[in-house]
PDB file of N, CA and C in Angstrom:
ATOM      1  N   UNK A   1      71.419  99.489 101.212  1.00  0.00           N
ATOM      2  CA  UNK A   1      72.216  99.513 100.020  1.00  0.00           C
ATOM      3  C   UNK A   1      73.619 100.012 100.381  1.00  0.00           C
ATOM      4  N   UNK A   2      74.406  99.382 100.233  1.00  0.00           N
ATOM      5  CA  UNK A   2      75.713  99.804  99.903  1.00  0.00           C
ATOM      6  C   UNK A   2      76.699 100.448  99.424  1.00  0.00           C
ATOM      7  N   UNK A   3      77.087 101.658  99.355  1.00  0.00           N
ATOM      8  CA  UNK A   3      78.110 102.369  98.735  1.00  0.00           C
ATOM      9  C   UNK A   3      79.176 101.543  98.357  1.00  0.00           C
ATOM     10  N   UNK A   4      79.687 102.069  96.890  1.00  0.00           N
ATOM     11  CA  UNK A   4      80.612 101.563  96.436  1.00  0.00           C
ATOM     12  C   UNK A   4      82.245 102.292  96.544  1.00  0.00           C
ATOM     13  N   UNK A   5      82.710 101.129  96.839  1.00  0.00           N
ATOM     14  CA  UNK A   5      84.357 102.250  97.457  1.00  0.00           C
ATOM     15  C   UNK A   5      84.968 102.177  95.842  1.00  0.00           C
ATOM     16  N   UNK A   6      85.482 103.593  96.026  1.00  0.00           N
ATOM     17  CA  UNK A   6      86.312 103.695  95.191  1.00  0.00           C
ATOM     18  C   UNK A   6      88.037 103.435  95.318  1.00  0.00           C
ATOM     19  N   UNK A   7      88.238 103.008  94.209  1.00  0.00           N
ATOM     20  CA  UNK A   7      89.831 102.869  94.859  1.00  0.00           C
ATOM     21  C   UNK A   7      90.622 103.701  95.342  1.00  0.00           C
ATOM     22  N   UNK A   8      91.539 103.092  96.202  1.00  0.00           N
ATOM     23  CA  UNK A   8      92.432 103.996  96.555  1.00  0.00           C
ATOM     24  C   UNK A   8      93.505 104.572  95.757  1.00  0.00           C
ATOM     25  N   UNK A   9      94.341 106.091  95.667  1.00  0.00           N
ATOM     26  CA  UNK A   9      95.239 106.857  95.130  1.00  0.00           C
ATOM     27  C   UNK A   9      96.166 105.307  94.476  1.00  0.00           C
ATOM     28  N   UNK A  10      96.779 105.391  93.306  1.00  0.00           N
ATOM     29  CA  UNK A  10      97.994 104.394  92.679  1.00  0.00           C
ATOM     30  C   UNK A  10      99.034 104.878  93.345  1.00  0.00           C
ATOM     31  N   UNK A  11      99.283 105.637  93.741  1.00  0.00           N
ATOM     32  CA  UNK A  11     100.791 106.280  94.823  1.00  0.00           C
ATOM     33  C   UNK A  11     100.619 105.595  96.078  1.00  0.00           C
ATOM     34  N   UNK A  12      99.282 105.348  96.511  1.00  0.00           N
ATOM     35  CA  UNK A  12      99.100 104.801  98.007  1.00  0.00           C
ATOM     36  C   UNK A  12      99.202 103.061  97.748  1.00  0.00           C
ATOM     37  N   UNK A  13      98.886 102.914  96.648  1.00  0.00           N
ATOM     38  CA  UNK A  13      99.289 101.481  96.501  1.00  0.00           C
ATOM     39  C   UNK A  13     100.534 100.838  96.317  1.00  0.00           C
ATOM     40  N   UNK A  14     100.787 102.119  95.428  1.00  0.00           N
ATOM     41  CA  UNK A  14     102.692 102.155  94.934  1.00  0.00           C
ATOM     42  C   UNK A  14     103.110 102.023  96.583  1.00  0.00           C
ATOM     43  N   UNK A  15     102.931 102.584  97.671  1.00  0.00           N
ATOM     44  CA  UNK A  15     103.614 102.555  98.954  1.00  0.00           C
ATOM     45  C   UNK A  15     103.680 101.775  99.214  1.00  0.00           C
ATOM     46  N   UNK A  16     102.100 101.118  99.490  1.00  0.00           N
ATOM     47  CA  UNK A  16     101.838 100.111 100.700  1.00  0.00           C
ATOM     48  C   UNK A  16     102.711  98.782  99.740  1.00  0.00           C
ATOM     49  N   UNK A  17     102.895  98.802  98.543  1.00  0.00           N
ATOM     50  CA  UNK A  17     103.670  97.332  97.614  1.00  0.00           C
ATOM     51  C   UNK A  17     105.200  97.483  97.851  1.00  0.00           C
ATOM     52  N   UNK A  18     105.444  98.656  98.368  1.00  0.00           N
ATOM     53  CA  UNK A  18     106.822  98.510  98.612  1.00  0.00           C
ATOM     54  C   UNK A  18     107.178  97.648  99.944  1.00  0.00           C
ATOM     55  N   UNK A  19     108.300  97.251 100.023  1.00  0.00           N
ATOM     56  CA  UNK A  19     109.182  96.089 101.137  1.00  0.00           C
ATOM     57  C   UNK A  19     108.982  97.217 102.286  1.00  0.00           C
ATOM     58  N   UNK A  20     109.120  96.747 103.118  1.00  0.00           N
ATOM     59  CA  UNK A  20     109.274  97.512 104.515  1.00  0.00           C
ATOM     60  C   UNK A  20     110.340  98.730 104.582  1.00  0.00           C
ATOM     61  N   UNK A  21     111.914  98.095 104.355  1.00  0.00           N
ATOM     62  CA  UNK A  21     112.819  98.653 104.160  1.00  0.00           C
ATOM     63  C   UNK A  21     113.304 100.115 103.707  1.00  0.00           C
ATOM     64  N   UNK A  22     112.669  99.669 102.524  1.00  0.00           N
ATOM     65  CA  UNK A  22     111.948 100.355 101.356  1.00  0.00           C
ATOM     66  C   UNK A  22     111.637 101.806 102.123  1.00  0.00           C
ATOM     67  N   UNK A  23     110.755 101.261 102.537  1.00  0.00           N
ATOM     68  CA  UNK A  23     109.555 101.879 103.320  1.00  0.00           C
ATOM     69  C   UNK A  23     110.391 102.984 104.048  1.00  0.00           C
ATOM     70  N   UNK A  24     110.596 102.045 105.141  1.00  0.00           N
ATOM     71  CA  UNK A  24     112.311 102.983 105.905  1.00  0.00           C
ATOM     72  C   UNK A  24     112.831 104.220 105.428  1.00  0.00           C
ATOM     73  N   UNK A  25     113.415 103.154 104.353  1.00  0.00           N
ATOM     74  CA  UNK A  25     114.783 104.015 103.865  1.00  0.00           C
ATOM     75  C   UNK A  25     114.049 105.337 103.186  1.00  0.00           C
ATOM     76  N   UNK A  26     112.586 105.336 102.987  1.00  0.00           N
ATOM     77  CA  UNK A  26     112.394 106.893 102.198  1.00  0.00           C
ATOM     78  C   UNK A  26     111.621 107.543 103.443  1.00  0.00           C
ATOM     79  N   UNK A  27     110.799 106.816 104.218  1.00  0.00           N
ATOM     80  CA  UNK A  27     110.621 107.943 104.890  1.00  0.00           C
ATOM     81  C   UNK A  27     111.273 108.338 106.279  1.00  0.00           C
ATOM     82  N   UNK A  28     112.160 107.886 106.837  1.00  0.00           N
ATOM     83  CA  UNK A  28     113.177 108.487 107.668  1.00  0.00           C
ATOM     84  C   UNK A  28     114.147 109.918 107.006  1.00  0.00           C
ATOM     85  N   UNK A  29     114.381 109.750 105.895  1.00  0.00           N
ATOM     86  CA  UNK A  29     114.789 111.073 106.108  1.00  0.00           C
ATOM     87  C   UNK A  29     113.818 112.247 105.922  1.00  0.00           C
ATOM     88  N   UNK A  30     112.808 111.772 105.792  1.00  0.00           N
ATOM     89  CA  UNK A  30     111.505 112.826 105.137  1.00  0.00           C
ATOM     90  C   UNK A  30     111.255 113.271 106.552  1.00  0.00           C
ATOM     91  N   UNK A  31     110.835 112.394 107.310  1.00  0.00           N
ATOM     92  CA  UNK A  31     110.571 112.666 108.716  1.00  0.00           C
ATOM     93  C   UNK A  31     111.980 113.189 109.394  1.00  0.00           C
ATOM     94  N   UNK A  32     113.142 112.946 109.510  1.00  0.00           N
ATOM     95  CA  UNK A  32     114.061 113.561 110.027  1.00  0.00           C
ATOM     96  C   UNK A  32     114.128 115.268 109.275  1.00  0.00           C
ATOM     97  N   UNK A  33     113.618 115.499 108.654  1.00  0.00           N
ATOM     98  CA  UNK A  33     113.848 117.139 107.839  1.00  0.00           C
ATOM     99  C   UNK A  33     112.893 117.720 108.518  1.00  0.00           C
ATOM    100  N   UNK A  34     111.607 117.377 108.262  1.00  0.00           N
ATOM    101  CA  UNK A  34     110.374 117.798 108.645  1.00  0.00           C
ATOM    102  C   UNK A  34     110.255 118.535 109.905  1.00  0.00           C
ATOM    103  N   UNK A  35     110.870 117.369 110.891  1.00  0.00           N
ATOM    104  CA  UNK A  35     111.232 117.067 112.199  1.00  0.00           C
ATOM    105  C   UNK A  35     112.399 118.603 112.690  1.00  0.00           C
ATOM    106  N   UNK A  36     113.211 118.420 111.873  1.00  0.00           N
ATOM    107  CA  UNK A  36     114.061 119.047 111.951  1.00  0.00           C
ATOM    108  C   UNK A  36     113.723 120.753 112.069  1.00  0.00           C
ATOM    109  N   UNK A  37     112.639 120.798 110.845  1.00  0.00           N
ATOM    110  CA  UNK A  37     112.778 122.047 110.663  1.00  0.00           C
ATOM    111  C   UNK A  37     111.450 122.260 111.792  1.00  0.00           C
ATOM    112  N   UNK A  38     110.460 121.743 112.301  1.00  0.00           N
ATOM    113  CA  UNK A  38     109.913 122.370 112.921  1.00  0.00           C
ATOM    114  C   UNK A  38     110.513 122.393 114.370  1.00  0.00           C
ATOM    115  N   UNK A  39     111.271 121.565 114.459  1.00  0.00           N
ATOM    116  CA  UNK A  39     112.165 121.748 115.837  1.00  0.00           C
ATOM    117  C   UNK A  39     113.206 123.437 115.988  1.00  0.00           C
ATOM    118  N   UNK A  40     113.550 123.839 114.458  1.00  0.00           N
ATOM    119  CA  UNK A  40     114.136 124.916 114.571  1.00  0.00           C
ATOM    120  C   UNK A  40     113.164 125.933 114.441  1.00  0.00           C
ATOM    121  N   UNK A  41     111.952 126.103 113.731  1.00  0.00           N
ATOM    122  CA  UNK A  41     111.718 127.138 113.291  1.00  0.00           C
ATOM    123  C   UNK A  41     110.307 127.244 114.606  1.00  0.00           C
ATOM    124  N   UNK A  42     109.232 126.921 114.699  1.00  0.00           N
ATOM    125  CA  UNK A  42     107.708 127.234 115.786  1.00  0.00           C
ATOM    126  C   UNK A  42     108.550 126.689 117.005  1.00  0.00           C
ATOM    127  N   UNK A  43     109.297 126.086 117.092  1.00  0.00           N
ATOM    128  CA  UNK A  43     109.849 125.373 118.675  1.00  0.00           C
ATOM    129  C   UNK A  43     111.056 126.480 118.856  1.00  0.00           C
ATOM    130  N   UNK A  44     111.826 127.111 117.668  1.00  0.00           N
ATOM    131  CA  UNK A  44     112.889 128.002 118.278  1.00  0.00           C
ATOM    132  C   UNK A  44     114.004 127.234 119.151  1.00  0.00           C
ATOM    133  N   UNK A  45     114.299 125.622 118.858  1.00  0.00           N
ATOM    134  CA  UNK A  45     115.419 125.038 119.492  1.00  0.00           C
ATOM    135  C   UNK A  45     116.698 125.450 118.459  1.00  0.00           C
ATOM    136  N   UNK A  46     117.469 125.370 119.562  1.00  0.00           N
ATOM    137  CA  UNK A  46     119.354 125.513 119.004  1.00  0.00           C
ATOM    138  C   UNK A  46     119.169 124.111 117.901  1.00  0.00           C
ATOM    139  N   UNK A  47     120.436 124.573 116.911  1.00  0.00           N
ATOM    140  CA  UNK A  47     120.673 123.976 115.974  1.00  0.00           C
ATOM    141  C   UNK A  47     120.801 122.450 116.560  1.00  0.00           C
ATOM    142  N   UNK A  48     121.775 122.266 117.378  1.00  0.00           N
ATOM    143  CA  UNK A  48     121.965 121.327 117.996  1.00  0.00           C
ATOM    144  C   UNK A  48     121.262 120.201 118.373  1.00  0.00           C
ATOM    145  N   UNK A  49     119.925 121.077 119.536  1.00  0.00           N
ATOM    146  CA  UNK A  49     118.948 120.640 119.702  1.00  0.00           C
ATOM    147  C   UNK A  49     118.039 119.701 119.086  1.00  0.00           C
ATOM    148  N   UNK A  50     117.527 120.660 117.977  1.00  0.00           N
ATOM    149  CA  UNK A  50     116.603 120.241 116.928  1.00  0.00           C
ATOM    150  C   UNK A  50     117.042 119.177 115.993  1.00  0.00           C
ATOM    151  N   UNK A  51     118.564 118.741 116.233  1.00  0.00           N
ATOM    152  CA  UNK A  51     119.148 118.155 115.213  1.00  0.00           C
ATOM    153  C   UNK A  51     119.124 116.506 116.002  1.00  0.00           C
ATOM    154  N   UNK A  52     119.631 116.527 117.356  1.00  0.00           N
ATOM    155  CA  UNK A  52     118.953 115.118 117.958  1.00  0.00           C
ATOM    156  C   UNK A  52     117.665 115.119 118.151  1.00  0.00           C
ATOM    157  N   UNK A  53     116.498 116.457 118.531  1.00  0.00           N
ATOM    158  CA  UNK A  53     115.283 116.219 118.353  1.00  0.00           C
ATOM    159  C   UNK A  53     114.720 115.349 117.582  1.00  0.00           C
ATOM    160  N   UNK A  54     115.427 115.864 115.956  1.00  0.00           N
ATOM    161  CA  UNK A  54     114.650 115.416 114.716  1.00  0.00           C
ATOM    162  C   UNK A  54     115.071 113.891 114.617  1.00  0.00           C
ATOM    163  N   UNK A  55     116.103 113.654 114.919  1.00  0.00           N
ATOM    164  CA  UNK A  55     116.574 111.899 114.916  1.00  0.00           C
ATOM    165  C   UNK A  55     115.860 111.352 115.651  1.00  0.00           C
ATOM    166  N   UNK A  56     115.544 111.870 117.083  1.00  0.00           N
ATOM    167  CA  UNK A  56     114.784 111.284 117.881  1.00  0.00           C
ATOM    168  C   UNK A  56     113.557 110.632 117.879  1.00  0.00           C
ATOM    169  N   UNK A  57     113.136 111.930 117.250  1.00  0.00           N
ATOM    170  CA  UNK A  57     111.526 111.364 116.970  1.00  0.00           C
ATOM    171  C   UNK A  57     111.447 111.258 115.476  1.00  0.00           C
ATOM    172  N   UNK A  58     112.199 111.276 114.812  1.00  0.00           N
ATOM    173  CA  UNK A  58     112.154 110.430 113.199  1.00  0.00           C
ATOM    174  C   UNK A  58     112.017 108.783 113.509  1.00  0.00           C
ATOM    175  N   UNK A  59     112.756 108.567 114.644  1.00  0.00           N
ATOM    176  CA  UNK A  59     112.800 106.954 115.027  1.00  0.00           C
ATOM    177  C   UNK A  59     110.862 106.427 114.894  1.00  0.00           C
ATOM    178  N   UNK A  60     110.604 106.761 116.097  1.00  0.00           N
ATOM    179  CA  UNK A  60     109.222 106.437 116.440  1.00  0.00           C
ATOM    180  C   UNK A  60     108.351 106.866 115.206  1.00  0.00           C
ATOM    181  N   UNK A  61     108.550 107.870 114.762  1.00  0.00           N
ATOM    182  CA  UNK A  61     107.478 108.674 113.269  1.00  0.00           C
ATOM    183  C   UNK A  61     107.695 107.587 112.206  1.00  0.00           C
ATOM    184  N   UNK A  62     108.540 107.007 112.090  1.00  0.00           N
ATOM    185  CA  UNK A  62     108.996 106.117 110.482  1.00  0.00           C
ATOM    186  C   UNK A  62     108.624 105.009 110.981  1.00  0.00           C
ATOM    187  N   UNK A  63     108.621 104.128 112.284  1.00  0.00           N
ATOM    188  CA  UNK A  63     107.844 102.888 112.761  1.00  0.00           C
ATOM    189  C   UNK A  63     106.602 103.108 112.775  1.00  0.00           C
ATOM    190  N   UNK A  64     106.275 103.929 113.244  1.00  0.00           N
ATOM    191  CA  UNK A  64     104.463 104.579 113.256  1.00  0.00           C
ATOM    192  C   UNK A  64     103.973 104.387 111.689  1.00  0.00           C
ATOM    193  N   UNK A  65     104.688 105.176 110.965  1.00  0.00           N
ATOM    194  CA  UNK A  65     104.239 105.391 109.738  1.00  0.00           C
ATOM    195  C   UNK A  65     104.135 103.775 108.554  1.00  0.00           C
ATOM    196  N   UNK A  66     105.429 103.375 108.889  1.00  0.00           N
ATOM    197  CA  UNK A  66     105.676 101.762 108.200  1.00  0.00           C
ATOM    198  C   UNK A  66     104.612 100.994 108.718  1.00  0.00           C
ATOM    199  N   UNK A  67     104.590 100.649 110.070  1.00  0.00           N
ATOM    200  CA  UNK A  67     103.222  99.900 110.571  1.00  0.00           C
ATOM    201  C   UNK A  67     102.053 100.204 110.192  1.00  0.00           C
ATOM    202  N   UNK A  68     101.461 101.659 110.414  1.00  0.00           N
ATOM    203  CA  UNK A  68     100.143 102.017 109.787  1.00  0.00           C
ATOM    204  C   UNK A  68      99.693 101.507 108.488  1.00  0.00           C
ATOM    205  N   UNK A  69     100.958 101.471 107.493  1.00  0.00           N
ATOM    206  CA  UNK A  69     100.644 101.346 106.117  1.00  0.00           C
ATOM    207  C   UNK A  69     100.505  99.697 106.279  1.00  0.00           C
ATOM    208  N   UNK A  70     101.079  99.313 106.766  1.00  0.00           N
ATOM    209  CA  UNK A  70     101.308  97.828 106.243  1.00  0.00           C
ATOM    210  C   UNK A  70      99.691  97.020 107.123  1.00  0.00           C
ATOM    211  N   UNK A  71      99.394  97.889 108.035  1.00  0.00           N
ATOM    212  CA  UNK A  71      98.375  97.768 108.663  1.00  0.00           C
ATOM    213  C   UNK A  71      96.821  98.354 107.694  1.00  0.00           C
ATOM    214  N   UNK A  72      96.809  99.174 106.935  1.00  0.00           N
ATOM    215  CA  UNK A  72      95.981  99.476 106.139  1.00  0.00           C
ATOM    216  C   UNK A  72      95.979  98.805 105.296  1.00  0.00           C
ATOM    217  N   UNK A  73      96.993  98.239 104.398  1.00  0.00           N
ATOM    218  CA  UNK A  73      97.411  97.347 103.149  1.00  0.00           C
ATOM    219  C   UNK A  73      96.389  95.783 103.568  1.00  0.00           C
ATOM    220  N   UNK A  74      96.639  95.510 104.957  1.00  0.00           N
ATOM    221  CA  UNK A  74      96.367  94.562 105.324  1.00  0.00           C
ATOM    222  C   UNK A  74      94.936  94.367 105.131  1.00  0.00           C
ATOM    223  N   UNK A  75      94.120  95.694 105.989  1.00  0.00           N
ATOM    224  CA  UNK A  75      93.201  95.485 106.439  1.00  0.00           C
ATOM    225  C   UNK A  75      92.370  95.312 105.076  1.00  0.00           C
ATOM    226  N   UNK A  76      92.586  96.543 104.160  1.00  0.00           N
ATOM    227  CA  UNK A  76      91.682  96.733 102.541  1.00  0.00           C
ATOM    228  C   UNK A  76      91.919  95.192 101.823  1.00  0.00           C
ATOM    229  N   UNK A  77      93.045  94.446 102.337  1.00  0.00           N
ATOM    230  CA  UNK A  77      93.069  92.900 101.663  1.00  0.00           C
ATOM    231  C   UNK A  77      92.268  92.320 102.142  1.00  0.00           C
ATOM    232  N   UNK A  78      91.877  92.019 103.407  1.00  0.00           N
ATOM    233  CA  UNK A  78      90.891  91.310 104.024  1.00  0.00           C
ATOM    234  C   UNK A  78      89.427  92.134 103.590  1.00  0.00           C
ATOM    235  N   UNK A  79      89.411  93.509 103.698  1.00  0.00           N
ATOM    236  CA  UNK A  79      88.013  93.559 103.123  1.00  0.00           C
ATOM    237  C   UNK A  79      87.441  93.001 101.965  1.00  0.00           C
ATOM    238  N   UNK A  80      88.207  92.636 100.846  1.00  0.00           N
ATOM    239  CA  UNK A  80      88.270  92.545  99.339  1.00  0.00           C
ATOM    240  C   UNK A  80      87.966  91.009  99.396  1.00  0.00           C
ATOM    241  N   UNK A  81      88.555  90.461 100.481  1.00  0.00           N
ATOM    242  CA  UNK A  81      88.715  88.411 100.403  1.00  0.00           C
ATOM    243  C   UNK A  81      87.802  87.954 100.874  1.00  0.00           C
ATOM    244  N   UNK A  82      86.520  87.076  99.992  1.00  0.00           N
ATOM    245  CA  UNK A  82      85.531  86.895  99.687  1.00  0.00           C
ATOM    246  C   UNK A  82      85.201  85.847 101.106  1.00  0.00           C
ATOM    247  N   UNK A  83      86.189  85.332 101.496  1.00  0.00           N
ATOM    248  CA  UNK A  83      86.460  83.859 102.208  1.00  0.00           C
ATOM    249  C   UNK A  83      86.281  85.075 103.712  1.00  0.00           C
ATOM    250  N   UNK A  84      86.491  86.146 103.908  1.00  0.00           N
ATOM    251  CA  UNK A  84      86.178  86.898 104.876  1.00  0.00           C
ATOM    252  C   UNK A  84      84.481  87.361 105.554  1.00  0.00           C
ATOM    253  N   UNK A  85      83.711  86.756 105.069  1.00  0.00           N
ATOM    254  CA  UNK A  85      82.055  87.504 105.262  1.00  0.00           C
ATOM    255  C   UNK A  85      81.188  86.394 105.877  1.00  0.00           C
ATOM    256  N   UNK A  86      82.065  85.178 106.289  1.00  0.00           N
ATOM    257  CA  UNK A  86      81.426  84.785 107.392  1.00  0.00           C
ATOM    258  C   UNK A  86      80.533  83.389 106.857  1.00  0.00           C
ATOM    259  N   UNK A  87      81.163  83.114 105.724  1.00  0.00           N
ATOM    260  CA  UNK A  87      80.408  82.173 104.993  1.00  0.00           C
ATOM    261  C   UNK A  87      81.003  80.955 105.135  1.00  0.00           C
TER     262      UNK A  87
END
């Protein structure tokens, strides 16, 4: 017997329906702060530092993050599409 999934959060859907861009443009700076502040504060880097740190790896964190979603979006579509089960 099968468990029944429940849906996922309306905020996580609200995401994954947004454009890529979209996508981008909000979480790069979320990840550049984040980034930022733990580069200054448990890492103890110079202002400086932490400030190309956080750009640095905001790059790779906001591609990571855009792909994952659009990669989950994907996958829960194909679970749902009937034409998927081999029939």
């Amino acid at each position: 017997m099968e468990t029944p999934r429940s849906e996922p959060p309306r905020l996580l859907l609200a995401w994954e329906a947004l454009n890529p861009g979209v996508q981008i443009a909000i979480a790069f700076p979320v990840l550049f702060v984040v980034l930022l502040l733990l580069h200054l504060g448990p890492l103890n880097q110079p202002w400086s530092r932490a400030v190309l740190y956080g750009l640095f790896w905001a790059v790779p964190a906001t591609g990571a993050l855009v792909a994952a979603s659009r990669n989950e979006a994907r996958k829960r579509v194909a679970s749902r599409d009937p034409r998927e089960d081999g029939r």
